[in-house]
C-alpha atoms as a PDB file:
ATOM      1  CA  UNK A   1     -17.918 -14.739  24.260  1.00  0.00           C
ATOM      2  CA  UNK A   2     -15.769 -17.490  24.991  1.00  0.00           C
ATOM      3  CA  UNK A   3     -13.900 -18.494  28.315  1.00  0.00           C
ATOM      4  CA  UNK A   4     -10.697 -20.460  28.780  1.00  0.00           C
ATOM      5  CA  UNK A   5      -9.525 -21.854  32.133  1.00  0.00           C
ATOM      6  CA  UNK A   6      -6.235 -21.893  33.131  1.00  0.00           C
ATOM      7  CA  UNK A   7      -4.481 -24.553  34.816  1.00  0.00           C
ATOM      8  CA  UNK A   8      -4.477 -22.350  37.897  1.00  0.00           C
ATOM      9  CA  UNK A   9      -8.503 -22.438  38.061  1.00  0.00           C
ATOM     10  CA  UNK A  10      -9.170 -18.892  36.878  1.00  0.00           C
ATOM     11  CA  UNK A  11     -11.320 -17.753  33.662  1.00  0.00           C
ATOM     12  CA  UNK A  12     -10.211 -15.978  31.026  1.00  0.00           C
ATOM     13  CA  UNK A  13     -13.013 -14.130  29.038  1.00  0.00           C
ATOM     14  CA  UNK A  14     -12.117 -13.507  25.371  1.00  0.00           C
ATOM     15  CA  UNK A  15     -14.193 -11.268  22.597  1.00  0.00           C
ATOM     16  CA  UNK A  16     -15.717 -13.149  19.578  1.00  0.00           C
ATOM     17  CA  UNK A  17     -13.620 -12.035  16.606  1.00  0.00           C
ATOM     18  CA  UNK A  18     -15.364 -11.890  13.582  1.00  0.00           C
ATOM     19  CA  UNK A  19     -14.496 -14.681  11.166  1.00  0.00           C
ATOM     20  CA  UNK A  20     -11.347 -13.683   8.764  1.00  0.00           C
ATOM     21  CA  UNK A  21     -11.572 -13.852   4.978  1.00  0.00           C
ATOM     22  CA  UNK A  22     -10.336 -13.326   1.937  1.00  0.00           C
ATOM     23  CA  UNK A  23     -11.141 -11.768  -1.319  1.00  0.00           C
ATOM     24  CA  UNK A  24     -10.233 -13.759  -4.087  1.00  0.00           C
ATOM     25  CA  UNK A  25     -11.162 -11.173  -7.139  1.00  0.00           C
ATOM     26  CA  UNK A  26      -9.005  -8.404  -5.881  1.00  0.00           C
ATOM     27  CA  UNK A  27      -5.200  -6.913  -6.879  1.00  0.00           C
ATOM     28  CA  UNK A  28      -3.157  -7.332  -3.930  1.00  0.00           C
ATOM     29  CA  UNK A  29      -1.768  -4.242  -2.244  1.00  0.00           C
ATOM     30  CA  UNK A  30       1.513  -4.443  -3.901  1.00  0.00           C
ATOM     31  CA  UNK A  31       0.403  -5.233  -7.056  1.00  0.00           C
ATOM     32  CA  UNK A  32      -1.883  -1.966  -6.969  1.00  0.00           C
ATOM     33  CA  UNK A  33       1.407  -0.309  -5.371  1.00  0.00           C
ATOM     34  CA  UNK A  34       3.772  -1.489  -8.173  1.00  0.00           C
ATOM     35  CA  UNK A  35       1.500  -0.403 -11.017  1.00  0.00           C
ATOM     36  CA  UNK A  36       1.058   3.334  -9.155  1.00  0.00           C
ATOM     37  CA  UNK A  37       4.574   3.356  -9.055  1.00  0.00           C
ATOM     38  CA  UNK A  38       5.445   2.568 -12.521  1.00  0.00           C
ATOM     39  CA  UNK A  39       2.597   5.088 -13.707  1.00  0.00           C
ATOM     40  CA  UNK A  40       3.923   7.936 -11.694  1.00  0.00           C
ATOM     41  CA  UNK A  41       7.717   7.029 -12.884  1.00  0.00           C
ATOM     42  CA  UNK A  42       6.391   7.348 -16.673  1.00  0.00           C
ATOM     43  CA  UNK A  43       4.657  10.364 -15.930  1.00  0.00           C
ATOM     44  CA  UNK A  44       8.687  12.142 -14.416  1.00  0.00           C
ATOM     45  CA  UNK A  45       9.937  10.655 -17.639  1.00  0.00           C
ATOM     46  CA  UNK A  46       7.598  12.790 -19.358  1.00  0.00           C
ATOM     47  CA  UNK A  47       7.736  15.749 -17.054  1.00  0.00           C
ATOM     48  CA  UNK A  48      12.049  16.062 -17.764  1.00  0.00           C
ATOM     49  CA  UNK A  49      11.400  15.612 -21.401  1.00  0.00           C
ATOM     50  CA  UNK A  50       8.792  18.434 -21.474  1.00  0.00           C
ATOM     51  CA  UNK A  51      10.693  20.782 -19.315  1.00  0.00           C
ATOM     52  CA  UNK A  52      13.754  20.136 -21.423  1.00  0.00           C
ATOM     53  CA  UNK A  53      12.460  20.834 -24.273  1.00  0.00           C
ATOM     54  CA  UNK A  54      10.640  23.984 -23.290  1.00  0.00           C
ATOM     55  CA  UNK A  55      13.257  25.466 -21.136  1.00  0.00           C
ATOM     56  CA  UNK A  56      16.742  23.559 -22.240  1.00  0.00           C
ATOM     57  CA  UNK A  57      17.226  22.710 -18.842  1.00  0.00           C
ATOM     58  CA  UNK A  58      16.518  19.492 -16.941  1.00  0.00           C
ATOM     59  CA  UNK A  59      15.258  20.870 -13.652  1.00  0.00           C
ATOM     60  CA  UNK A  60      14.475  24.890 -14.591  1.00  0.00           C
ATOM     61  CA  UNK A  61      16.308  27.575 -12.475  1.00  0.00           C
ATOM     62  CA  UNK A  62      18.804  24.531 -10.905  1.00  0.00           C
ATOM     63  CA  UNK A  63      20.240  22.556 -13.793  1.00  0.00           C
END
């Protein structure tokens, strides 16, 4: 633990943090975000074009 005093004479007691770090081999979380994104997107594109060529309709029973 560590301990700061004031300027007033009193302690302050403060938790050891564990030390921060980072990982240099991973995808950042919007990279991994942008790529899920784009995946499911491609995957609606193909969804409407199936749907529209089985039924005729873009969204069946509303359009």
């Amino acid at each position: 633990m560590s301990t700061v005093i004031e300027d007033g004479g009193r302690t302050n007691i403060y938790a050891k943090e564990p030390p921060m770090y980072i990982d240099e081999n991973s995808i950042p979380h919007n990279e991994k975000a942008e790529r899920l994104n784009g995946r499911l997107a491609m995957l609606g594109v193909i969804a409407a074009i199936g749907s529209y060529a089985v039924t005729g309709q873009l969204i069946p029973g509303v359009w």
